[in-house]
C-alpha atoms as a PDB file:
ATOM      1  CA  UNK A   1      18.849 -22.326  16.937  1.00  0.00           C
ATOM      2  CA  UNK A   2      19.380 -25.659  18.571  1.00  0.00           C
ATOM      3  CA  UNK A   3      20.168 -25.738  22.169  1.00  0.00           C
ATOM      4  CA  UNK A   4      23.410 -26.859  23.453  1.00  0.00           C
ATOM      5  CA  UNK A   5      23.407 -30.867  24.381  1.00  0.00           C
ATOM      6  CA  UNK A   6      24.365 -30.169  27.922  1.00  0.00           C
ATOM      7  CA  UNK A   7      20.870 -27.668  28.477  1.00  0.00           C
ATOM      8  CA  UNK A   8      19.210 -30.980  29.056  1.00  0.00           C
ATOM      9  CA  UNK A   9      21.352 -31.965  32.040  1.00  0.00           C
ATOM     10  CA  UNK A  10      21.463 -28.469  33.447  1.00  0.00           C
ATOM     11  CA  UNK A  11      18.041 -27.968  33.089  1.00  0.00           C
ATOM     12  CA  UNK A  12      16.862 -31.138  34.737  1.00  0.00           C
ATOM     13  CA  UNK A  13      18.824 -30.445  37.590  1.00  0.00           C
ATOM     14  CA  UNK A  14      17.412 -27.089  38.413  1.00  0.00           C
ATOM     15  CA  UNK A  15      14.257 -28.693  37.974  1.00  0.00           C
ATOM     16  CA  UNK A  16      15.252 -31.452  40.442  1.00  0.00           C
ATOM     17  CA  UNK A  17      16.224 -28.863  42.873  1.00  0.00           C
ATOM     18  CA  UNK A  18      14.128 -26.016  42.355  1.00  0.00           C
ATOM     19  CA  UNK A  19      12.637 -26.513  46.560  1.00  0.00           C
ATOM     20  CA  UNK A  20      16.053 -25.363  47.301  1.00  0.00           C
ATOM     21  CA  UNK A  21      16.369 -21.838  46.996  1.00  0.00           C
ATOM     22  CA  UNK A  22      20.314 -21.659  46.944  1.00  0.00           C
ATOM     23  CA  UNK A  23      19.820 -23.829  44.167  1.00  0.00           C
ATOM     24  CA  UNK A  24      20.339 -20.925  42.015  1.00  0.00           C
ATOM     25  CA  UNK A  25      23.500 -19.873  43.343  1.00  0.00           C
ATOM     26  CA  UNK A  26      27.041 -20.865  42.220  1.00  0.00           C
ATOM     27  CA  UNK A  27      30.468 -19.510  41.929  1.00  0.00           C
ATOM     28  CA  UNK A  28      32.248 -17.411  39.304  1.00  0.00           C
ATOM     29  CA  UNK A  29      35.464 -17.639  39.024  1.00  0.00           C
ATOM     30  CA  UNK A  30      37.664 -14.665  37.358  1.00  0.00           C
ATOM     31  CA  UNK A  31      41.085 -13.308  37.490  1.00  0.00           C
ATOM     32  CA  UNK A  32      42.281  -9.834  38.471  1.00  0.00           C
ATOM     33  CA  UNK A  33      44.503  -7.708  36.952  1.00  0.00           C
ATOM     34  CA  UNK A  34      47.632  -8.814  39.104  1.00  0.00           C
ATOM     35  CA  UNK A  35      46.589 -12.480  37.820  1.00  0.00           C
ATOM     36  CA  UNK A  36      45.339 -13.247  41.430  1.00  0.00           C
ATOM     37  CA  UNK A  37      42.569 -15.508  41.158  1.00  0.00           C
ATOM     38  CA  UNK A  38      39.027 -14.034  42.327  1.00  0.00           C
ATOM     39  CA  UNK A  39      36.127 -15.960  42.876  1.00  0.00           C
ATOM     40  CA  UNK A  40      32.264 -15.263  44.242  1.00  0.00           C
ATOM     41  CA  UNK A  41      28.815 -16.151  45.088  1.00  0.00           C
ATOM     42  CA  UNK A  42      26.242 -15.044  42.161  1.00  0.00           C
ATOM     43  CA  UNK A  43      22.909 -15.838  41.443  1.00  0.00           C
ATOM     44  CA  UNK A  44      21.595 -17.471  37.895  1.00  0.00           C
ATOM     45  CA  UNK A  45      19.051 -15.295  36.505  1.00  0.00           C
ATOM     46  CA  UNK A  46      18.173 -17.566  33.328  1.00  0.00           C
ATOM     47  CA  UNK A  47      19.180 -17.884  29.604  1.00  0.00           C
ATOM     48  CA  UNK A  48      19.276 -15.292  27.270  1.00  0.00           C
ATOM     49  CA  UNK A  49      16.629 -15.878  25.021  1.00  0.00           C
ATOM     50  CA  UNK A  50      17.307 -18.191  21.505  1.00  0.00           C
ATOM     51  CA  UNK A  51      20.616 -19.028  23.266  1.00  0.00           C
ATOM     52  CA  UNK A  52      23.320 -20.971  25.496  1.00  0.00           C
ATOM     53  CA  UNK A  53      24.423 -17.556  27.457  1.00  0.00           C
ATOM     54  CA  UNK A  54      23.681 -17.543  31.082  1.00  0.00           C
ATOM     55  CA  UNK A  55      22.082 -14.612  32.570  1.00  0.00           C
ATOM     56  CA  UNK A  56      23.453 -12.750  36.031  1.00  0.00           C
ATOM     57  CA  UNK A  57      23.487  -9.171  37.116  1.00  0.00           C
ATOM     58  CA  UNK A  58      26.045  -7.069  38.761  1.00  0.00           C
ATOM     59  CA  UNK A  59      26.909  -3.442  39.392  1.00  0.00           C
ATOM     60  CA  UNK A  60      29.399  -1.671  37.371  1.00  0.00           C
ATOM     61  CA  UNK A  61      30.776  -0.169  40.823  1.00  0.00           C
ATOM     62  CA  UNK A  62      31.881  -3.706  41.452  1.00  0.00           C
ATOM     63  CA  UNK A  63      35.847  -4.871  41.685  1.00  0.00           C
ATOM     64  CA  UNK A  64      34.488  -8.109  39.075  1.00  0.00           C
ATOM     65  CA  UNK A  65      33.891  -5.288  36.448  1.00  0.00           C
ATOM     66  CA  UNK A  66      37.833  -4.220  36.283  1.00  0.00           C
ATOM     67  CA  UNK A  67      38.245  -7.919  36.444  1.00  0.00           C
ATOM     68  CA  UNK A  68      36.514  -8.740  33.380  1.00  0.00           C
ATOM     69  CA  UNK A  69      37.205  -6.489  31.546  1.00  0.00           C
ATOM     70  CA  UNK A  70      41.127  -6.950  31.871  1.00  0.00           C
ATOM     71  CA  UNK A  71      40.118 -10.796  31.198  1.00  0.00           C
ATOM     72  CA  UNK A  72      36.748 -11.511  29.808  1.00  0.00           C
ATOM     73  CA  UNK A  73      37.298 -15.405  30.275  1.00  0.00           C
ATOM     74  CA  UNK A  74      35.391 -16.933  33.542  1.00  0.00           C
ATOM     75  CA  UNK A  75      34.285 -20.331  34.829  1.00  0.00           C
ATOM     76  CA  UNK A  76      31.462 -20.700  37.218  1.00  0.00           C
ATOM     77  CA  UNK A  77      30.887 -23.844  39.382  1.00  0.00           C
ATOM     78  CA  UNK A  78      27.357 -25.261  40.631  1.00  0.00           C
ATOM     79  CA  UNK A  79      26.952 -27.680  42.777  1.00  0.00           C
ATOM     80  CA  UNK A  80      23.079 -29.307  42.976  1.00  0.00           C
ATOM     81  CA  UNK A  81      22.992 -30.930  46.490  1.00  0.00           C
ATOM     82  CA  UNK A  82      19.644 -33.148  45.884  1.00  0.00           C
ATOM     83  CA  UNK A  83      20.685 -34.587  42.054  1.00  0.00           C
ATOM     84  CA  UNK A  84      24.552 -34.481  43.722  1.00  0.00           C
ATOM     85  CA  UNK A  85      25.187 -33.449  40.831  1.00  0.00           C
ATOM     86  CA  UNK A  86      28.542 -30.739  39.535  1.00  0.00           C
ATOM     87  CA  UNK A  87      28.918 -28.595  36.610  1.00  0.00           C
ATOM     88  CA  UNK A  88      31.715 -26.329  35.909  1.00  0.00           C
ATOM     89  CA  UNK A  89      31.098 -23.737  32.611  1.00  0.00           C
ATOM     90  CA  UNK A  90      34.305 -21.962  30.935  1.00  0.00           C
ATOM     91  CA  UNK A  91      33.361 -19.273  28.684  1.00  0.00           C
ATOM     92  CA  UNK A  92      33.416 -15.780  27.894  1.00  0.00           C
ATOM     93  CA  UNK A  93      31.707 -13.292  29.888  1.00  0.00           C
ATOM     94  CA  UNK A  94      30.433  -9.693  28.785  1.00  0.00           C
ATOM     95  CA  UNK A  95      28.720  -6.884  30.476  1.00  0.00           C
ATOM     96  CA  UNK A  96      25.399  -5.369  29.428  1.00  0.00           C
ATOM     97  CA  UNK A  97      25.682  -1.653  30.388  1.00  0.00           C
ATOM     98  CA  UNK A  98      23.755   1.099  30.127  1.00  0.00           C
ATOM     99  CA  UNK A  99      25.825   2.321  26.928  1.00  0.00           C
ATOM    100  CA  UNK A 100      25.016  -1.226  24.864  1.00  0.00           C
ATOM    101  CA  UNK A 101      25.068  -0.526  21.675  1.00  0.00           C
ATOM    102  CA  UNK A 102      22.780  -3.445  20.304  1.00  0.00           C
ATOM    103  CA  UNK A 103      19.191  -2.853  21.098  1.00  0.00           C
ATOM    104  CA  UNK A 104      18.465  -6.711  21.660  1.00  0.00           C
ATOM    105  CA  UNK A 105      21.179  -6.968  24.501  1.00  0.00           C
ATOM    106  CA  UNK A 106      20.005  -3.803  25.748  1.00  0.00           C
ATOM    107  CA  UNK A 107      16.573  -4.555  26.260  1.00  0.00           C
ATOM    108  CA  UNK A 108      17.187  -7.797  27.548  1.00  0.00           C
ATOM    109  CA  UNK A 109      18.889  -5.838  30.539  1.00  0.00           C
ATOM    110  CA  UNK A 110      15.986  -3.411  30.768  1.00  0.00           C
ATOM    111  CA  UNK A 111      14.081  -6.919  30.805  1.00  0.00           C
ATOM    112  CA  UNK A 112      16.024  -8.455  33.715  1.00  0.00           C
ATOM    113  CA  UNK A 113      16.039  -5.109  35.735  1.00  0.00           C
ATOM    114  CA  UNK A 114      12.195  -5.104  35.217  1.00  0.00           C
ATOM    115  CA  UNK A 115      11.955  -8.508  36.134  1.00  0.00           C
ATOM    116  CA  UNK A 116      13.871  -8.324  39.727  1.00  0.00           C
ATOM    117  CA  UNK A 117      12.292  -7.999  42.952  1.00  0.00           C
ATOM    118  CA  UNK A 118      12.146  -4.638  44.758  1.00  0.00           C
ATOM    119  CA  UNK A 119      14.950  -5.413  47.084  1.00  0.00           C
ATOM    120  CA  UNK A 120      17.217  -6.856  44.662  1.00  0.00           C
ATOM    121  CA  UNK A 121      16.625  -3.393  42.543  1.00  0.00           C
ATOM    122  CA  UNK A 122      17.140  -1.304  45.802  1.00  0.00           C
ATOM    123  CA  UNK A 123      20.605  -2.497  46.117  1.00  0.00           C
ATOM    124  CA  UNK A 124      21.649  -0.927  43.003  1.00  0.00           C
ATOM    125  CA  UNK A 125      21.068   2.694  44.779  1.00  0.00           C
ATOM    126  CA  UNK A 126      22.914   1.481  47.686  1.00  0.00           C
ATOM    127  CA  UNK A 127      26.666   3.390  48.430  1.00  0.00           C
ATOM    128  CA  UNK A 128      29.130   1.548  46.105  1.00  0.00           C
ATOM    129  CA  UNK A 129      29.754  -2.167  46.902  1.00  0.00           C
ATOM    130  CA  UNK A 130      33.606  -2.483  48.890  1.00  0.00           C
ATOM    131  CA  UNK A 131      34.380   0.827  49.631  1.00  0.00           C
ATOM    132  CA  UNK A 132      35.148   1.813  53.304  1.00  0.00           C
ATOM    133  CA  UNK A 133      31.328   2.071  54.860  1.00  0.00           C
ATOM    134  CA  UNK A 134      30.825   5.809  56.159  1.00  0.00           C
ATOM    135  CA  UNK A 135      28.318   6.197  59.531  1.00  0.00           C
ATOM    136  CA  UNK A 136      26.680   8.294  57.344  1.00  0.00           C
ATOM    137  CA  UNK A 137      25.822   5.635  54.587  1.00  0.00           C
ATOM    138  CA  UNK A 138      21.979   5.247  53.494  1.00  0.00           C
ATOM    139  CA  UNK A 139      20.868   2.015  53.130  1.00  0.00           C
ATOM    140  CA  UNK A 140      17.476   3.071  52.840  1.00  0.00           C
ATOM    141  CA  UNK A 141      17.284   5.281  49.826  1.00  0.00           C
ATOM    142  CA  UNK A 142      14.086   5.783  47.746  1.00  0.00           C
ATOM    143  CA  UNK A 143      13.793   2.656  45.336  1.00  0.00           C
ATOM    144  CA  UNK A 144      14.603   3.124  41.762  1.00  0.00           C
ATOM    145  CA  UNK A 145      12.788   3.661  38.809  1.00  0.00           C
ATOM    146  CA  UNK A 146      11.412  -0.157  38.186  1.00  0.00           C
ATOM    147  CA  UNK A 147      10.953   0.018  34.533  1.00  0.00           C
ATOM    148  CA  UNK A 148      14.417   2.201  33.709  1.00  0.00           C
ATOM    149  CA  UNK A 149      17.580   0.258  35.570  1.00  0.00           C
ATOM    150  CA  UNK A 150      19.990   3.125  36.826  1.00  0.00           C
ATOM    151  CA  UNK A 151      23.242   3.239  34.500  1.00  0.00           C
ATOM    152  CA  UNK A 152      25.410   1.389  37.047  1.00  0.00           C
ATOM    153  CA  UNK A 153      23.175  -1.734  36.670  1.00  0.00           C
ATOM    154  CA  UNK A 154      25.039  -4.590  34.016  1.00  0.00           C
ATOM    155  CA  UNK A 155      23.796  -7.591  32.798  1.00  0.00           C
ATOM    156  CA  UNK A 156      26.166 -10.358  32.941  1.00  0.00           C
ATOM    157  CA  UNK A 157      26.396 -13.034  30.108  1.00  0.00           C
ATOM    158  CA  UNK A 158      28.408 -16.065  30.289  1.00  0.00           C
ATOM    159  CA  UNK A 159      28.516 -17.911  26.717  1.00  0.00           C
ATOM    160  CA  UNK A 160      30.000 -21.069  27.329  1.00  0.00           C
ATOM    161  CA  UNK A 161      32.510 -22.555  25.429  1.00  0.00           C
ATOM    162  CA  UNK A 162      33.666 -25.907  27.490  1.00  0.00           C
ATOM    163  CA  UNK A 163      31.247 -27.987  30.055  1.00  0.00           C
ATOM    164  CA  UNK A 164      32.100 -30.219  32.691  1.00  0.00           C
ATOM    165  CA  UNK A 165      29.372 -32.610  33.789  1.00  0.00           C
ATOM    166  CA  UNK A 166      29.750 -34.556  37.129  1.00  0.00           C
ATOM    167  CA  UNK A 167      27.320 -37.033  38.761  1.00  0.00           C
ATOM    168  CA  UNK A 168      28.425 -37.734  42.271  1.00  0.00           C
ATOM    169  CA  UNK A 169      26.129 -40.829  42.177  1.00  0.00           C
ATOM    170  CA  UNK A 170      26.896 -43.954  40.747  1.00  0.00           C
ATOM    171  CA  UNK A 171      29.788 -46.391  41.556  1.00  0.00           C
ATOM    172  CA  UNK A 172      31.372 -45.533  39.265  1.00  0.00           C
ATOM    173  CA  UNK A 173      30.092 -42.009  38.917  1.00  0.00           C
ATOM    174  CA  UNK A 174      29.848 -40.649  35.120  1.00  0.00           C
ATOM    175  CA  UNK A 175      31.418 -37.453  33.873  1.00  0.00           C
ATOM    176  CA  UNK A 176      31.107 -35.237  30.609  1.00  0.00           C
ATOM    177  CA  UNK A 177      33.140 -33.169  29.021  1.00  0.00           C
ATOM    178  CA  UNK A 178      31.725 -30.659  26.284  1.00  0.00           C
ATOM    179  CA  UNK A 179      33.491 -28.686  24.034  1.00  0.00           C
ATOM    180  CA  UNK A 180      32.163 -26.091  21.562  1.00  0.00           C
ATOM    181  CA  UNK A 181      34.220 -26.088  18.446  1.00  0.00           C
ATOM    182  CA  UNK A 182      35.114 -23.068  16.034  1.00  0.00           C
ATOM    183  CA  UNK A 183      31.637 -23.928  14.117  1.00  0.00           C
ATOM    184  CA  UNK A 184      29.560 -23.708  16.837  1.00  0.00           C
ATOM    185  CA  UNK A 185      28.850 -26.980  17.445  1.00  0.00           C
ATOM    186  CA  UNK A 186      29.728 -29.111  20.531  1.00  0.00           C
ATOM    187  CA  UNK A 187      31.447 -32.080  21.509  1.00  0.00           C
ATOM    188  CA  UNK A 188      30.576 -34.407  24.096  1.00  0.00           C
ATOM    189  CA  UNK A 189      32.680 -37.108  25.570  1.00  0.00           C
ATOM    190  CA  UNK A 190      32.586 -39.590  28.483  1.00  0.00           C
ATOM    191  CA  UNK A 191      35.469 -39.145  30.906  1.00  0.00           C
ATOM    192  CA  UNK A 192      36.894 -41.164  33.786  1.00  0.00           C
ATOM    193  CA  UNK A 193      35.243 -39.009  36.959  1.00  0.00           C
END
């Protein structure tokens, strides 16, 4: 499988800015079941391997669970302070859970869980993420298993289906659009910024 036209781009800018650890962290955007917008911090985790689908982790305890599964569409906006450099990516997202039914998607979560450091692990055994905190809450449990994630640990994939390219630098500064048609294959154009 070829890789999308915009990996380049995305991929040199991580590069670019890979001394800043925030780097790695960008918005998703969803919608709740009301229609309210929701949006939050998450971290990129990588590329699902032999593909275009970007890689985060959540708990299924979370409120973005209900929210994408009511609406499985989501954009996620990253900013790259040092390249100055914006790219917004629409696509659909879907949750790797402990029930996954196809055993490459379901080791690639045991993968990622494997692959996370002990504290980001140990927050997946902490009390359930926006409920009402109790005096009695332990934030100091035993870690988990680190080979076997605990079934409330997801995988998040975002395969993209539109890209939005901006470079901040530049008079005037240059902005792509891709689109990924019914085929699979994508479109680039050059748009006013």
């Amino acid at each position: 499988m070829s890789l999308a036209p915009w990996r380049s781009s995305l991929a040199r800018a991580l590069h670019r800015n890979r001394s800043l650890v925030y780097a790695r962290y960008l918005q998703l955007a969803t919608v709740r079941p009301d229609g309210r917008p929701a949006n939050r911090t998450i971290v990129f985790r990588g590329f699902l391997e032999d593909s275009d689908q970007l890689e985060f982790i959540t708990d299924d305890r979370s409120e973005k669970i209900v929210q994408i599964q009511h609406q499985p569409c989501g954009e996620i906006c990253w900013y790259f302070p040092i390249t100055r450099e914006q790219f917004r990516i629409a696509g659909l997202l879907s949750l790797i859970a402990a029930d996954e039914p196809n055993e490459t998607l379901r080791k690639a979560r045991q993968t990622m869980w494997q692959n996370l450091s002990d504290a980001a692990r140990l927050q997946f055994v902490w009390p359930p993420s926006g409920e009402v905190r109790s005096p009695n809450a332990n934030f100091s449990p035993n870690p988990p298993d680190a080979i076997e994630p605990p079934c409330n640990f997801c995988l998040l994939l975002l395969d993209p289906t539109q890209v939005d390219h901006l470079e901040l630098r530049g008079d005037p500064q240059n902005r792509y659009k891709y689109d990924k048609a019914e085929d699979g294959e994508w479109h680039k154009i050059e748009v006013n910024p």
